[in-house]
Every structure is written in C-alpha cells, then in structure tokens.
PDB file of N, CA and C in Angstrom:
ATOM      1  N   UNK A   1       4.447  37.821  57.689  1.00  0.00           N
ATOM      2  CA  UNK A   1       4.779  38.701  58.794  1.00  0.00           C
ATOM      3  C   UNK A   1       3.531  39.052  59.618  1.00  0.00           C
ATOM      4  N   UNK A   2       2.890  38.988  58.789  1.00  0.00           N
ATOM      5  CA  UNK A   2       1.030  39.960  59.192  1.00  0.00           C
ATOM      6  C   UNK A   2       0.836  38.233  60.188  1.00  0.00           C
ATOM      7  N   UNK A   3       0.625  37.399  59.832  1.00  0.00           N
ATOM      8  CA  UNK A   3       0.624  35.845  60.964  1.00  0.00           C
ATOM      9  C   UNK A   3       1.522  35.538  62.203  1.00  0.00           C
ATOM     10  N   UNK A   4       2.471  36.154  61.837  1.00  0.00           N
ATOM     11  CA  UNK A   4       3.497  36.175  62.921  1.00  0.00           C
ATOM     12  C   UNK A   4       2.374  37.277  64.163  1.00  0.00           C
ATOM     13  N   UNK A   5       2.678  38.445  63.804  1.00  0.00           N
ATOM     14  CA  UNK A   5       2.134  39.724  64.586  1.00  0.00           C
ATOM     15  C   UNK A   5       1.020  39.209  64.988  1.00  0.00           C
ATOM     16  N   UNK A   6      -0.385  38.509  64.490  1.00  0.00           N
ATOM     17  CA  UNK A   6      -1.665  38.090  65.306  1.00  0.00           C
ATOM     18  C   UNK A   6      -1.314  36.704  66.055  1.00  0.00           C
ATOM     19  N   UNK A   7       0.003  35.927  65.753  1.00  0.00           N
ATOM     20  CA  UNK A   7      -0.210  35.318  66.782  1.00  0.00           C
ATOM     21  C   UNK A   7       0.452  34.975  68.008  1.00  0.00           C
ATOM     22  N   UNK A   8       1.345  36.296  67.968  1.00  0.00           N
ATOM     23  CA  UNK A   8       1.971  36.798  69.278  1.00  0.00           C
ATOM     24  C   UNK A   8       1.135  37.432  69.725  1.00  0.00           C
ATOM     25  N   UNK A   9       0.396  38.506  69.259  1.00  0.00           N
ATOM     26  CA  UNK A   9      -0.418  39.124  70.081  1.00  0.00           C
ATOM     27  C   UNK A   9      -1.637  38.447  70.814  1.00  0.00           C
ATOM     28  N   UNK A  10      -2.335  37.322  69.978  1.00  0.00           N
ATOM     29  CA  UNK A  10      -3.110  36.217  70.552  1.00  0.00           C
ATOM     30  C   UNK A  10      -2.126  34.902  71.970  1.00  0.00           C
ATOM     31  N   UNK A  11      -0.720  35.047  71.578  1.00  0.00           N
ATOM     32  CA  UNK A  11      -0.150  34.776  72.966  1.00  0.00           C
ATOM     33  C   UNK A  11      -0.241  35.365  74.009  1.00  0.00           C
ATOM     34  N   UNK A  12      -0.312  36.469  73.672  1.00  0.00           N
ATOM     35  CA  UNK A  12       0.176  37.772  74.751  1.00  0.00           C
ATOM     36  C   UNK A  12      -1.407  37.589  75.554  1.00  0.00           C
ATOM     37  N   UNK A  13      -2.169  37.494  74.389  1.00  0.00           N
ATOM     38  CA  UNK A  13      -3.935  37.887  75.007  1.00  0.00           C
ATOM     39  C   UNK A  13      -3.805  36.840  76.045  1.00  0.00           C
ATOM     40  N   UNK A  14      -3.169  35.629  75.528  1.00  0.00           N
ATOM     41  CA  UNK A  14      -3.415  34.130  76.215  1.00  0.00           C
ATOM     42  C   UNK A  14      -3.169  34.340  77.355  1.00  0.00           C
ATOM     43  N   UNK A  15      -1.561  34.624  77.326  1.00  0.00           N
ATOM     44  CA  UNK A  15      -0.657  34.669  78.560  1.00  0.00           C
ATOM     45  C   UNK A  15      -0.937  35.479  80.143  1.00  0.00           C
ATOM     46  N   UNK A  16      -1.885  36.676  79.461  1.00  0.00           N
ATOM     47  CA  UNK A  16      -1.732  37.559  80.582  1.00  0.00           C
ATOM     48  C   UNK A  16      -3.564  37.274  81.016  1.00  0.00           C
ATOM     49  N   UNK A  17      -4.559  36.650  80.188  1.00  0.00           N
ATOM     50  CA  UNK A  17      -5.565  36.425  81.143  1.00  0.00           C
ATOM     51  C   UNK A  17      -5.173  34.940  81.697  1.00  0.00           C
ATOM     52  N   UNK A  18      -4.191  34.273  81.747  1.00  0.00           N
ATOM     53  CA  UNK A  18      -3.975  33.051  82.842  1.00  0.00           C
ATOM     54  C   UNK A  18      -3.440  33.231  83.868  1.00  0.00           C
ATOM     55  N   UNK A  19      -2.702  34.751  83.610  1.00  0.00           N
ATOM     56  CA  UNK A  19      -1.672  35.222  85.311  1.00  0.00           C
ATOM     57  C   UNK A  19      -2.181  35.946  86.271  1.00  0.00           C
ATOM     58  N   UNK A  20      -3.382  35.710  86.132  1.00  0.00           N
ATOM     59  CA  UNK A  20      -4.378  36.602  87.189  1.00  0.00           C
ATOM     60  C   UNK A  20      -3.565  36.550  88.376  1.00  0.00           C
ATOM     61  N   UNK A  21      -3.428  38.044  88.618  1.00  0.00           N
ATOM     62  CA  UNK A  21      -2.546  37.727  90.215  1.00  0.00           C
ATOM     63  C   UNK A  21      -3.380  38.737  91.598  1.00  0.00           C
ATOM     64  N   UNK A  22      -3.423  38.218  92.661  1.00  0.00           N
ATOM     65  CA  UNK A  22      -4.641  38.754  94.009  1.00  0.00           C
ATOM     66  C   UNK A  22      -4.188  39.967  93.632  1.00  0.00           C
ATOM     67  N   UNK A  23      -5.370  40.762  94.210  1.00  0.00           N
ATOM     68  CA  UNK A  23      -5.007  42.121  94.400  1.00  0.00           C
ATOM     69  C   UNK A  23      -4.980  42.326  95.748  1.00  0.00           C
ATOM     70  N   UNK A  24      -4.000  43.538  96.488  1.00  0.00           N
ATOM     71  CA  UNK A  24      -3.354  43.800  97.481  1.00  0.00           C
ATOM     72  C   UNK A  24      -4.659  43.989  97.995  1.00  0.00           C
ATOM     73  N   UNK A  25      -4.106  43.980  99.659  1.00  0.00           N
ATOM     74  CA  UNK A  25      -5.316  43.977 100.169  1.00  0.00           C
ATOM     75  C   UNK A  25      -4.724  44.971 101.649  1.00  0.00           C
ATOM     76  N   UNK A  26      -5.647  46.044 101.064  1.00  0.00           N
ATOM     77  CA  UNK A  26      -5.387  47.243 102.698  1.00  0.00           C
ATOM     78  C   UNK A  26      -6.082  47.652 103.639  1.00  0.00           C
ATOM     79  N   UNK A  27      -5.361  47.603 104.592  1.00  0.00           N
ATOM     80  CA  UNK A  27      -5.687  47.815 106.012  1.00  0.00           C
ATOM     81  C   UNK A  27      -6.918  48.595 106.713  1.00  0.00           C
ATOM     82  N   UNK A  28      -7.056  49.460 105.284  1.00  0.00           N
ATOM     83  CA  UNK A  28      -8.413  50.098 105.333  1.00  0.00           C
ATOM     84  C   UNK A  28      -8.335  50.983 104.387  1.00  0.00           C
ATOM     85  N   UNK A  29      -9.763  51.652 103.934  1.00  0.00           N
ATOM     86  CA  UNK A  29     -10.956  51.069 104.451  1.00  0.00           C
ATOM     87  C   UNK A  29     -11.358  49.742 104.259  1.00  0.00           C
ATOM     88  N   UNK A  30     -12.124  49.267 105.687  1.00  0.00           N
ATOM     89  CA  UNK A  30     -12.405  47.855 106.207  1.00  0.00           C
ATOM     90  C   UNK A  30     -14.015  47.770 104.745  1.00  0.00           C
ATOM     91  N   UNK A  31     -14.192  46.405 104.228  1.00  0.00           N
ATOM     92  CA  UNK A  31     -14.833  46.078 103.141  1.00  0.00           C
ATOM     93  C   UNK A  31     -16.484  45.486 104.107  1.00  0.00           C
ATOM     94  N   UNK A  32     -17.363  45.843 104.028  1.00  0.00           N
ATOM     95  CA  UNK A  32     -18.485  45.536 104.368  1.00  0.00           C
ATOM     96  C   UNK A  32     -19.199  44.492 103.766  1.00  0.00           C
ATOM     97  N   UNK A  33     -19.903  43.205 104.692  1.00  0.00           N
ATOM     98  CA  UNK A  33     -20.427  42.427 104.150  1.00  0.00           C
ATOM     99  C   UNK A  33     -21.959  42.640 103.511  1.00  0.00           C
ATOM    100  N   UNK A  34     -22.605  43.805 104.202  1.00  0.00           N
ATOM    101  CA  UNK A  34     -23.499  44.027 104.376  1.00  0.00           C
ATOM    102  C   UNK A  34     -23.971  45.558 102.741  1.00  0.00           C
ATOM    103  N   UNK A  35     -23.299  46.164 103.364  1.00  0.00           N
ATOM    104  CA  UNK A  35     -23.369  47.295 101.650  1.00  0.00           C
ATOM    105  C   UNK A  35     -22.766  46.785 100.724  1.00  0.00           C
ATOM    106  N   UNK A  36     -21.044  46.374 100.237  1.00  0.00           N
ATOM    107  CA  UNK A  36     -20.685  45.568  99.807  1.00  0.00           C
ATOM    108  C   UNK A  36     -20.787  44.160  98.696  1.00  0.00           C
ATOM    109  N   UNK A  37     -20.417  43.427  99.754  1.00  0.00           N
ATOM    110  CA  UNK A  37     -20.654  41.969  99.033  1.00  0.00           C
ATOM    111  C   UNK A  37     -21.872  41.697  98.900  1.00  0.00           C
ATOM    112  N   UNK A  38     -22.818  42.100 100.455  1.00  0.00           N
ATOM    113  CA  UNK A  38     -23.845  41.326  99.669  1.00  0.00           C
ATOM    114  C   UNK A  38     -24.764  42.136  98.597  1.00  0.00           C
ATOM    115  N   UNK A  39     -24.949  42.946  98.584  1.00  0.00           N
ATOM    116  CA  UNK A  39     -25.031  43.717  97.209  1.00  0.00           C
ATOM    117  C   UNK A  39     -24.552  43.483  95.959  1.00  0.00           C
ATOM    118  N   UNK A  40     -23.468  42.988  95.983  1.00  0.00           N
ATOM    119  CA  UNK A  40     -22.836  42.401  94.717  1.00  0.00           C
ATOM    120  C   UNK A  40     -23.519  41.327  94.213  1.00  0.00           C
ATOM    121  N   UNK A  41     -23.586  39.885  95.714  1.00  0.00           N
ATOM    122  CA  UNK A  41     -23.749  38.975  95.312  1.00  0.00           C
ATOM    123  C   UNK A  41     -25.521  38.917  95.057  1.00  0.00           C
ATOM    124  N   UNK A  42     -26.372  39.618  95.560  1.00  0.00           N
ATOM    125  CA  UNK A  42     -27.168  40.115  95.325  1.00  0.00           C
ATOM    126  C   UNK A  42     -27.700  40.316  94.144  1.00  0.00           C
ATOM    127  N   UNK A  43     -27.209  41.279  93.238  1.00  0.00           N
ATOM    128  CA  UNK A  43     -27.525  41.656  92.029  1.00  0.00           C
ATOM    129  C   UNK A  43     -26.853  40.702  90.908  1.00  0.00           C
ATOM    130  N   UNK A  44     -25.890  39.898  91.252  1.00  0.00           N
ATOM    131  CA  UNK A  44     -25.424  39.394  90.642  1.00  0.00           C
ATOM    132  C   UNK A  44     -25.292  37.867  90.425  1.00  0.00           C
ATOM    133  N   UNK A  45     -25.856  37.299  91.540  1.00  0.00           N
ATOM    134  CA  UNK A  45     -25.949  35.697  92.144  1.00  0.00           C
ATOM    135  C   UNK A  45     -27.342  35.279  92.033  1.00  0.00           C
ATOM    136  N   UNK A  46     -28.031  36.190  93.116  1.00  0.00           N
ATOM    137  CA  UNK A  46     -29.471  35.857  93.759  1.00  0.00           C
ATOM    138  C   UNK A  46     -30.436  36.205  92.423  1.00  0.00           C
ATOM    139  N   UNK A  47     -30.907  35.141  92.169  1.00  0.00           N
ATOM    140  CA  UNK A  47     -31.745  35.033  91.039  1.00  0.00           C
ATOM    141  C   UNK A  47     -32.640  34.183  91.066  1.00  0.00           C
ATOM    142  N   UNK A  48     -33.434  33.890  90.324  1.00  0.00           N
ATOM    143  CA  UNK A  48     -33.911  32.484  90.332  1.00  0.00           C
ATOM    144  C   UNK A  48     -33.280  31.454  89.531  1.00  0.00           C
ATOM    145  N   UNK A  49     -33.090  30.147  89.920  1.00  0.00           N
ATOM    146  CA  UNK A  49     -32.230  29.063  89.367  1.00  0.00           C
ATOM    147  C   UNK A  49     -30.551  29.293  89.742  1.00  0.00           C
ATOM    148  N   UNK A  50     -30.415  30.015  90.239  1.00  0.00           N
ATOM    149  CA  UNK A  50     -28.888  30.501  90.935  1.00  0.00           C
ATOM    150  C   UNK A  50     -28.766  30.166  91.894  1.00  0.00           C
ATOM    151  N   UNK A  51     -28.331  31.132  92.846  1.00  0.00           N
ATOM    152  CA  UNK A  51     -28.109  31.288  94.030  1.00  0.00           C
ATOM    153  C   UNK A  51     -29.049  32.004  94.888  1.00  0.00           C
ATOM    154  N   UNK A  52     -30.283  31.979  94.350  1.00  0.00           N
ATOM    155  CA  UNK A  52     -31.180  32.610  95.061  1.00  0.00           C
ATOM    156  C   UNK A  52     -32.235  31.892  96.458  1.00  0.00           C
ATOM    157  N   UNK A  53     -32.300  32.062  97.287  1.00  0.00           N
ATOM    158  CA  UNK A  53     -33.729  31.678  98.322  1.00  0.00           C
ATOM    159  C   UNK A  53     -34.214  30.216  98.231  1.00  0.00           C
ATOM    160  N   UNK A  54     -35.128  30.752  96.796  1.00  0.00           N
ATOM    161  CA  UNK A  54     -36.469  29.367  96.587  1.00  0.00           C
ATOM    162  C   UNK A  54     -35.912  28.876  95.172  1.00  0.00           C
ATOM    163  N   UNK A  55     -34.500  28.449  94.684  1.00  0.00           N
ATOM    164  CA  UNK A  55     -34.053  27.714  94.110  1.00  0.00           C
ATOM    165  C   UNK A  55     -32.411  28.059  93.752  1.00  0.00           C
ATOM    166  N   UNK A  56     -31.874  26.666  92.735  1.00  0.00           N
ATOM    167  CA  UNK A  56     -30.624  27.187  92.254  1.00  0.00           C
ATOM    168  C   UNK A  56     -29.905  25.931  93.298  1.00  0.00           C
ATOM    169  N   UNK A  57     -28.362  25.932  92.417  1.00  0.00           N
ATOM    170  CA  UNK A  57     -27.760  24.823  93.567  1.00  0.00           C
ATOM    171  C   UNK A  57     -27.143  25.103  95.302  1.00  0.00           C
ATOM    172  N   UNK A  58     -27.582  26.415  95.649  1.00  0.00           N
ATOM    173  CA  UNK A  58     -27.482  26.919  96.984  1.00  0.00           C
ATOM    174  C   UNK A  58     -27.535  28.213  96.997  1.00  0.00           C
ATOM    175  N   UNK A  59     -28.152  28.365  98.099  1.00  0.00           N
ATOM    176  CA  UNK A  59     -28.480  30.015  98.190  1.00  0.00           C
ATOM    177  C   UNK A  59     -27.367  31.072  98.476  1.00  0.00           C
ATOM    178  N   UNK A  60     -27.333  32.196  98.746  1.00  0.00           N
ATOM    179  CA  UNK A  60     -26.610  33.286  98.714  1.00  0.00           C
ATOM    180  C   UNK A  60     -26.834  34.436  99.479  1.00  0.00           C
ATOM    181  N   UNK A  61     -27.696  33.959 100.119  1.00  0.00           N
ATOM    182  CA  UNK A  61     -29.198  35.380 100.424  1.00  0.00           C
ATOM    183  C   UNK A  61     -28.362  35.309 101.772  1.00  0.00           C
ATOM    184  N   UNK A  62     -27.509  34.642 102.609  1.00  0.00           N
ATOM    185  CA  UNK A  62     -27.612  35.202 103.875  1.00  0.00           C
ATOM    186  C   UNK A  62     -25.726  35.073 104.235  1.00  0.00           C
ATOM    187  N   UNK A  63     -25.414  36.034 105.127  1.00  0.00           N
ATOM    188  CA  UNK A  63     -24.509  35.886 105.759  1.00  0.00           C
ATOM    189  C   UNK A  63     -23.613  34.558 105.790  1.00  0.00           C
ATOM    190  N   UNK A  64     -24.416  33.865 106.618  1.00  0.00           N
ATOM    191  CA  UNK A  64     -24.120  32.454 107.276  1.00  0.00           C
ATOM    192  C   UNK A  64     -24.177  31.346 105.934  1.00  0.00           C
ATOM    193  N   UNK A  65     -25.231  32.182 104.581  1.00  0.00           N
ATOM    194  CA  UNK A  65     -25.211  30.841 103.300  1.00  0.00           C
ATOM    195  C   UNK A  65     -23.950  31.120 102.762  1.00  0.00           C
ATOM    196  N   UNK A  66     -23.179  32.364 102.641  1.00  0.00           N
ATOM    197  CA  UNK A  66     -22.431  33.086 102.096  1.00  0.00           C
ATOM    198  C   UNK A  66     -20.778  32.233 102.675  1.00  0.00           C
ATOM    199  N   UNK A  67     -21.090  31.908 104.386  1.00  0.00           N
ATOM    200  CA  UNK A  67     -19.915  31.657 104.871  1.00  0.00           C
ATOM    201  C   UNK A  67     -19.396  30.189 104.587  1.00  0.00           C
ATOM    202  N   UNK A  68     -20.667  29.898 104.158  1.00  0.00           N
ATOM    203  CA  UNK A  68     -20.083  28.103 104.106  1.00  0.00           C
ATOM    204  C   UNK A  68     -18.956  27.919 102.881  1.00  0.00           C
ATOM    205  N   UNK A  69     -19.022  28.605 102.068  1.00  0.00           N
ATOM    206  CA  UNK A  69     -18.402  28.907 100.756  1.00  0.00           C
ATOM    207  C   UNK A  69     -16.756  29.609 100.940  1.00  0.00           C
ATOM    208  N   UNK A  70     -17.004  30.210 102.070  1.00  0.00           N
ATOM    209  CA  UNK A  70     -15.719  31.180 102.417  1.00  0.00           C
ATOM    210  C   UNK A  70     -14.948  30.484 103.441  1.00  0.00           C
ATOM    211  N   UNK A  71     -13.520  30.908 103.306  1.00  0.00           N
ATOM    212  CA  UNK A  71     -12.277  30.220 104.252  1.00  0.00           C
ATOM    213  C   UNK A  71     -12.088  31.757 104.831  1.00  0.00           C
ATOM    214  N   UNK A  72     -12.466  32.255 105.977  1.00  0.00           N
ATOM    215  CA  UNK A  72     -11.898  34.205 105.941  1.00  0.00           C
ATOM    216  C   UNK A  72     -10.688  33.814 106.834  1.00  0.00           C
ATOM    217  N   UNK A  73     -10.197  35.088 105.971  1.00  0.00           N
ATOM    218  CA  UNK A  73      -8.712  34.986 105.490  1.00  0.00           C
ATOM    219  C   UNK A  73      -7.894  34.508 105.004  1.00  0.00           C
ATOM    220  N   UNK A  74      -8.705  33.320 103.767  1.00  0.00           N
ATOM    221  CA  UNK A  74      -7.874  32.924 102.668  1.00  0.00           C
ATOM    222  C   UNK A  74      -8.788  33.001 101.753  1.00  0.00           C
ATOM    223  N   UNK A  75      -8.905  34.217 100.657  1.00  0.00           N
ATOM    224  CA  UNK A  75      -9.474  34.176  99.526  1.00  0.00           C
ATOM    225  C   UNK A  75      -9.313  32.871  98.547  1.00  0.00           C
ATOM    226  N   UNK A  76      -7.948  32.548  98.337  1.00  0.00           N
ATOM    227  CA  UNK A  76      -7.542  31.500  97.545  1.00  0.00           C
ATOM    228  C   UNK A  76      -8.271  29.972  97.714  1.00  0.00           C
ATOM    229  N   UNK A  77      -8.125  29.953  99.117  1.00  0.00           N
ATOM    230  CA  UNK A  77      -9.334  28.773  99.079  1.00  0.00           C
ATOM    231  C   UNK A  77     -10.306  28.345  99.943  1.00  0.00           C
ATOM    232  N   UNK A  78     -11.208  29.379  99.559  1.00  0.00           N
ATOM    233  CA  UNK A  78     -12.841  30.007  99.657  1.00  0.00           C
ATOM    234  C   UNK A  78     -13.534  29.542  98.111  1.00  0.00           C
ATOM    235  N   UNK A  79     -14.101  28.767  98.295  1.00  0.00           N
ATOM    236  CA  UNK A  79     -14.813  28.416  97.033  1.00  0.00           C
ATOM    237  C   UNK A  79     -15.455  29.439  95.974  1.00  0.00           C
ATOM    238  N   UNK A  80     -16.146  30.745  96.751  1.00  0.00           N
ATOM    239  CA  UNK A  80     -16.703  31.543  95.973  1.00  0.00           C
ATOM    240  C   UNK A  80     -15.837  32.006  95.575  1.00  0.00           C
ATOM    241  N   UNK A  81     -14.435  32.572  95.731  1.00  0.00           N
ATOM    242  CA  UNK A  81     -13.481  33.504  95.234  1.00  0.00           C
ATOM    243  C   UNK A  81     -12.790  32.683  94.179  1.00  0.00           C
ATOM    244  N   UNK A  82     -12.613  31.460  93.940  1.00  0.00           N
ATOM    245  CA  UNK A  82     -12.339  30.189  93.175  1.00  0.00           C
ATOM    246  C   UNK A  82     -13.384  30.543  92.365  1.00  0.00           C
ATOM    247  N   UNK A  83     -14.479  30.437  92.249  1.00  0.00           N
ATOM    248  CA  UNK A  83     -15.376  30.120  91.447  1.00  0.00           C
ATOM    249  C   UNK A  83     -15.877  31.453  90.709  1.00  0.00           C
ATOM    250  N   UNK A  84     -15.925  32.752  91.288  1.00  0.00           N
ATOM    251  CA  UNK A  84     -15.918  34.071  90.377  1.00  0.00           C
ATOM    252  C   UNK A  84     -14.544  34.647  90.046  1.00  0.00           C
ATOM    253  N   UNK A  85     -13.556  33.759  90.052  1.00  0.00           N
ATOM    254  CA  UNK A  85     -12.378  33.747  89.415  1.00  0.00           C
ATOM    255  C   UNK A  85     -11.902  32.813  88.645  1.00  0.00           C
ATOM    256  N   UNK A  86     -12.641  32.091  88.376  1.00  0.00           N
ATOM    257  CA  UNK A  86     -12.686  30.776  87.381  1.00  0.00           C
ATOM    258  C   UNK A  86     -11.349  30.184  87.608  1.00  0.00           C
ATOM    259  N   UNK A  87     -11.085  29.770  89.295  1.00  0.00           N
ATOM    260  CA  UNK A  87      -9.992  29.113  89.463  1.00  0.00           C
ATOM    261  C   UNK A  87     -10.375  27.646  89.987  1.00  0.00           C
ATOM    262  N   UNK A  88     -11.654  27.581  90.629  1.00  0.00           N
ATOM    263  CA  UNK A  88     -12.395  26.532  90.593  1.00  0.00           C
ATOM    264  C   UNK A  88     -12.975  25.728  89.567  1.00  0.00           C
ATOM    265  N   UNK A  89     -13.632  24.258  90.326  1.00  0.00           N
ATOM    266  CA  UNK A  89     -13.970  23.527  89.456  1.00  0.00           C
ATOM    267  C   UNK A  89     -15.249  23.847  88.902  1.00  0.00           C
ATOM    268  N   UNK A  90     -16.239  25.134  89.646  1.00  0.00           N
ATOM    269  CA  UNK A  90     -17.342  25.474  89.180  1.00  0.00           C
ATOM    270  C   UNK A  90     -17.278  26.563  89.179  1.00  0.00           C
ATOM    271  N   UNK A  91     -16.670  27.104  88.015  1.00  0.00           N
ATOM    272  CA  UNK A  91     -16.978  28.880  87.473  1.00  0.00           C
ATOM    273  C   UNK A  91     -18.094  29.053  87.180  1.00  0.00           C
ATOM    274  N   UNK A  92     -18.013  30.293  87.996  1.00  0.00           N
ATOM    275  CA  UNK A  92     -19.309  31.243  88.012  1.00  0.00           C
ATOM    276  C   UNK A  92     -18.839  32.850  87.781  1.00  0.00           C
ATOM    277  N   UNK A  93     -20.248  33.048  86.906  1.00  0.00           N
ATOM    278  CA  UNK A  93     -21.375  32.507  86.708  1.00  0.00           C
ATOM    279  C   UNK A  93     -21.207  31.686  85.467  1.00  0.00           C
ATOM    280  N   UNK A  94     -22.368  30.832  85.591  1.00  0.00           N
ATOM    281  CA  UNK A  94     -22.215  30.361  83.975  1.00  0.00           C
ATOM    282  C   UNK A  94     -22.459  30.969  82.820  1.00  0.00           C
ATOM    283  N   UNK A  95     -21.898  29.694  81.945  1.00  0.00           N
ATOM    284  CA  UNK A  95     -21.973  31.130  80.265  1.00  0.00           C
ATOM    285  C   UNK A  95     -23.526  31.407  79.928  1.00  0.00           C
ATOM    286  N   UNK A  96     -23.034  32.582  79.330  1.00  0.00           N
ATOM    287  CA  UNK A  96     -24.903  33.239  79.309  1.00  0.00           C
ATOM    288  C   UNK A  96     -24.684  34.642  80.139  1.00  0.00           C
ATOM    289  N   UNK A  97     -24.354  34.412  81.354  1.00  0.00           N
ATOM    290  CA  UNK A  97     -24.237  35.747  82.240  1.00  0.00           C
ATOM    291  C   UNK A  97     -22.961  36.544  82.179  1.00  0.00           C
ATOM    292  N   UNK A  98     -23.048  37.774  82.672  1.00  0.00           N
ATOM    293  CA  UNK A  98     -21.648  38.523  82.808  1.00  0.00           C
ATOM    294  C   UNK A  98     -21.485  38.195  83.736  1.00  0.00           C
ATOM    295  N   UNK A  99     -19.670  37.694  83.327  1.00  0.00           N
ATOM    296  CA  UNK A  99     -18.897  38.180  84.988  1.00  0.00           C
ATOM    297  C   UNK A  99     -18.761  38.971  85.527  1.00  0.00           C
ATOM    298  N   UNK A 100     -18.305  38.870  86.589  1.00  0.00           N
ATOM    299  CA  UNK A 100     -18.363  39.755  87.842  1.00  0.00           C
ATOM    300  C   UNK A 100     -17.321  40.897  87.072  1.00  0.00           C
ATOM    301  N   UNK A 101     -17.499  42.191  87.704  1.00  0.00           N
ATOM    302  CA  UNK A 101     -16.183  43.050  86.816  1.00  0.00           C
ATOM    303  C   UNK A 101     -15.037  42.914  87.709  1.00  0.00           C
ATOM    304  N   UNK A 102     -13.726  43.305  87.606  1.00  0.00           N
ATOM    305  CA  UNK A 102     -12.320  43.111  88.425  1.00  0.00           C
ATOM    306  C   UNK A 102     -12.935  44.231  89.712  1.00  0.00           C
ATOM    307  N   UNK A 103     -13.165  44.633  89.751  1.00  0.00           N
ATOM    308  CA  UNK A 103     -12.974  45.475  90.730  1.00  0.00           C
ATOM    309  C   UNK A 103     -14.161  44.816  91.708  1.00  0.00           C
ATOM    310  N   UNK A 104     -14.898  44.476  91.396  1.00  0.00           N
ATOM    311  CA  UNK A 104     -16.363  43.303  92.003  1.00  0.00           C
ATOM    312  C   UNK A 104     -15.410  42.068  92.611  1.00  0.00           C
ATOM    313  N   UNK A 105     -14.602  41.699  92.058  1.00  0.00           N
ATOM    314  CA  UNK A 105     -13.684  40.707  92.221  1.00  0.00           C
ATOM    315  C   UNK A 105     -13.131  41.196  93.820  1.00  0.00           C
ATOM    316  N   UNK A 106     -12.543  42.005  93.065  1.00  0.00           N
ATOM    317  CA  UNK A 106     -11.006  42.040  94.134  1.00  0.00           C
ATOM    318  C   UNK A 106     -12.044  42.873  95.709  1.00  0.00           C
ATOM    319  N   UNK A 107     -13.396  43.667  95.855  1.00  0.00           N
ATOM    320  CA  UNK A 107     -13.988  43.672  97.147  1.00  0.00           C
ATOM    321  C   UNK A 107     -14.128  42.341  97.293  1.00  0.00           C
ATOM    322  N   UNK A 108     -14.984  41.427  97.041  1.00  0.00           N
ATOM    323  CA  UNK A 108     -14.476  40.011  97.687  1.00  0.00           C
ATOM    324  C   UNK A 108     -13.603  39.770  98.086  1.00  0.00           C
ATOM    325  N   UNK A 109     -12.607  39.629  97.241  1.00  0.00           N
ATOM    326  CA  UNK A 109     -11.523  38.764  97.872  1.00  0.00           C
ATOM    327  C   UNK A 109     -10.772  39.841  99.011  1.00  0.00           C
ATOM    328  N   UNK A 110     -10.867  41.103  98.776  1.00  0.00           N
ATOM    329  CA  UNK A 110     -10.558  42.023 100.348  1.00  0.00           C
ATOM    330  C   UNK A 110     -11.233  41.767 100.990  1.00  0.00           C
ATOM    331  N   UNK A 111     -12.584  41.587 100.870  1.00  0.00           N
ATOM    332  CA  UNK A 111     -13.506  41.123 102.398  1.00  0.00           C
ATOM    333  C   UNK A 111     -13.175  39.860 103.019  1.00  0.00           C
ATOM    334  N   UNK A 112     -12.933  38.912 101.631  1.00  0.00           N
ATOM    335  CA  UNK A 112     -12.369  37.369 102.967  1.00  0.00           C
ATOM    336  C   UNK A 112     -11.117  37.830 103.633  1.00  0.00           C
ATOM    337  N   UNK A 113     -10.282  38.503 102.687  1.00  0.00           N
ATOM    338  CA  UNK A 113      -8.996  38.305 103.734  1.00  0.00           C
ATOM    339  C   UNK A 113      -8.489  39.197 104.991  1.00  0.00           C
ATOM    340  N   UNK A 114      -9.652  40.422 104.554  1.00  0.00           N
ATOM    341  CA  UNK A 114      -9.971  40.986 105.633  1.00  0.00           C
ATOM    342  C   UNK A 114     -10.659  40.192 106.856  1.00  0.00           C
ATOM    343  N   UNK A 115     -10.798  39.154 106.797  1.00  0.00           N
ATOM    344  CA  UNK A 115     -11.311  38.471 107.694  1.00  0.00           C
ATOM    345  C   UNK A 115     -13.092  38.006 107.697  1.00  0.00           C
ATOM    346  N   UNK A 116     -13.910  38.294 106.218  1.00  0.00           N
ATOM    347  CA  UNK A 116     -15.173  37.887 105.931  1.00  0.00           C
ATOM    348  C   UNK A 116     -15.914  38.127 106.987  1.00  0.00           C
ATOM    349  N   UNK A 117     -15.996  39.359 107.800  1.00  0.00           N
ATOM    350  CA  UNK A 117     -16.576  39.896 108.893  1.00  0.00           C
ATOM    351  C   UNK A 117     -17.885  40.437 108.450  1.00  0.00           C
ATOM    352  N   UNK A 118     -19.160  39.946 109.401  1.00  0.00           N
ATOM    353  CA  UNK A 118     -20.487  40.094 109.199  1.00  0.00           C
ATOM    354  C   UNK A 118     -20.905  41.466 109.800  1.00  0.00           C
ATOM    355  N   UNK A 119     -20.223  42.469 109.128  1.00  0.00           N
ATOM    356  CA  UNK A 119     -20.497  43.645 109.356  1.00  0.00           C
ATOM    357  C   UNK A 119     -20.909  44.703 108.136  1.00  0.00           C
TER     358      UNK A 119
END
C-alpha cells in the first residue's frame, strides 16, 4: 500500500511540473525592461562564460542583445522564455546554477507580451 501512495504521489510530482501553464498577463502595471528584466537577467545571466559582455555563447548586457532572442508579443516563441522555461532546446541556466524563480519567470514573459518595450 505504502508503494502504491509514493508512486502516485511521484506521478502527481511528475504530472504537474510538465503542465506549466503562461501566466496571465495584465494590462498594468506596464513591466520595465530597464529596472525589471534587465536586472534579472543581469544578476542572473551576465556572468562570465554566460551571457555576459567579454564571453559566454552570447551576450545579454544590452537591450538590442536581449531582442534578438525575443518575438514581443509572443513569449512562447521567444527563445529566452523557451529556454528559462526549459521548453527549449537550450535550457537555461545550466545545471550547476539556480533557476530563475516563477515569479522571475512570469515578469519576462509579461514583458514580451506586453510588447518587450525598451523602456
């Protein structure tokens, strides 16, 4: 019985981190690229061997490095929102680092679909 109970509950664990579903996204307050994301991606990207400046497989440090990655107004397929949602083919960050927390998440993905405005 005690095998039964851990491995429904190890379904359950399964089931509900694969149904990641967007979080709503409102009208305001409008999400800043500038306090915001890049702050996030900042403390959390820009490193050395990352996403930083003077190495790593592309930088992060600017607006415009930030946009090549982004579709604004489709979080879903914007590479970075793919990829710190491990819905892409290159999740990030890699193992070793913490992920981003949900709520780190979901300002991204409100800022692309807010329209990824350089404000």
């Amino acid at each position: 019985m005690q095998n039964k109970l851990l491995l429904a509950a190890f379904g359950l664990l399964i089931t509900s981190s694969a149904c990641r579903t967007d979080p709503e996204v409102p009208a305001t307050p409008e999400v800043s690229f500038k306090t915001q994301v890049q702050v996030l991606l900042s403390s959390n990207c820009n490193m050395s061997g990352c996403h930083a400046a003077n190495g790593g497989e592309f930088p992060l440090t600017t607006y415009e490095a930030v946009m090549q990655h982004v579709t604004a107004g489709d979080a879903r397929n914007s590479k970075l929102y793919q990829s710190i949602t491990g819905r892409g083919a290159d999740r990030m960050p890699p193992d070793g680092r913490d992920p981003l927390l949900d709520e780190e998440i979901t300002t991204i993905y409100v800022w692309i679909q807010q329209g990824a405005k350089n404000n």
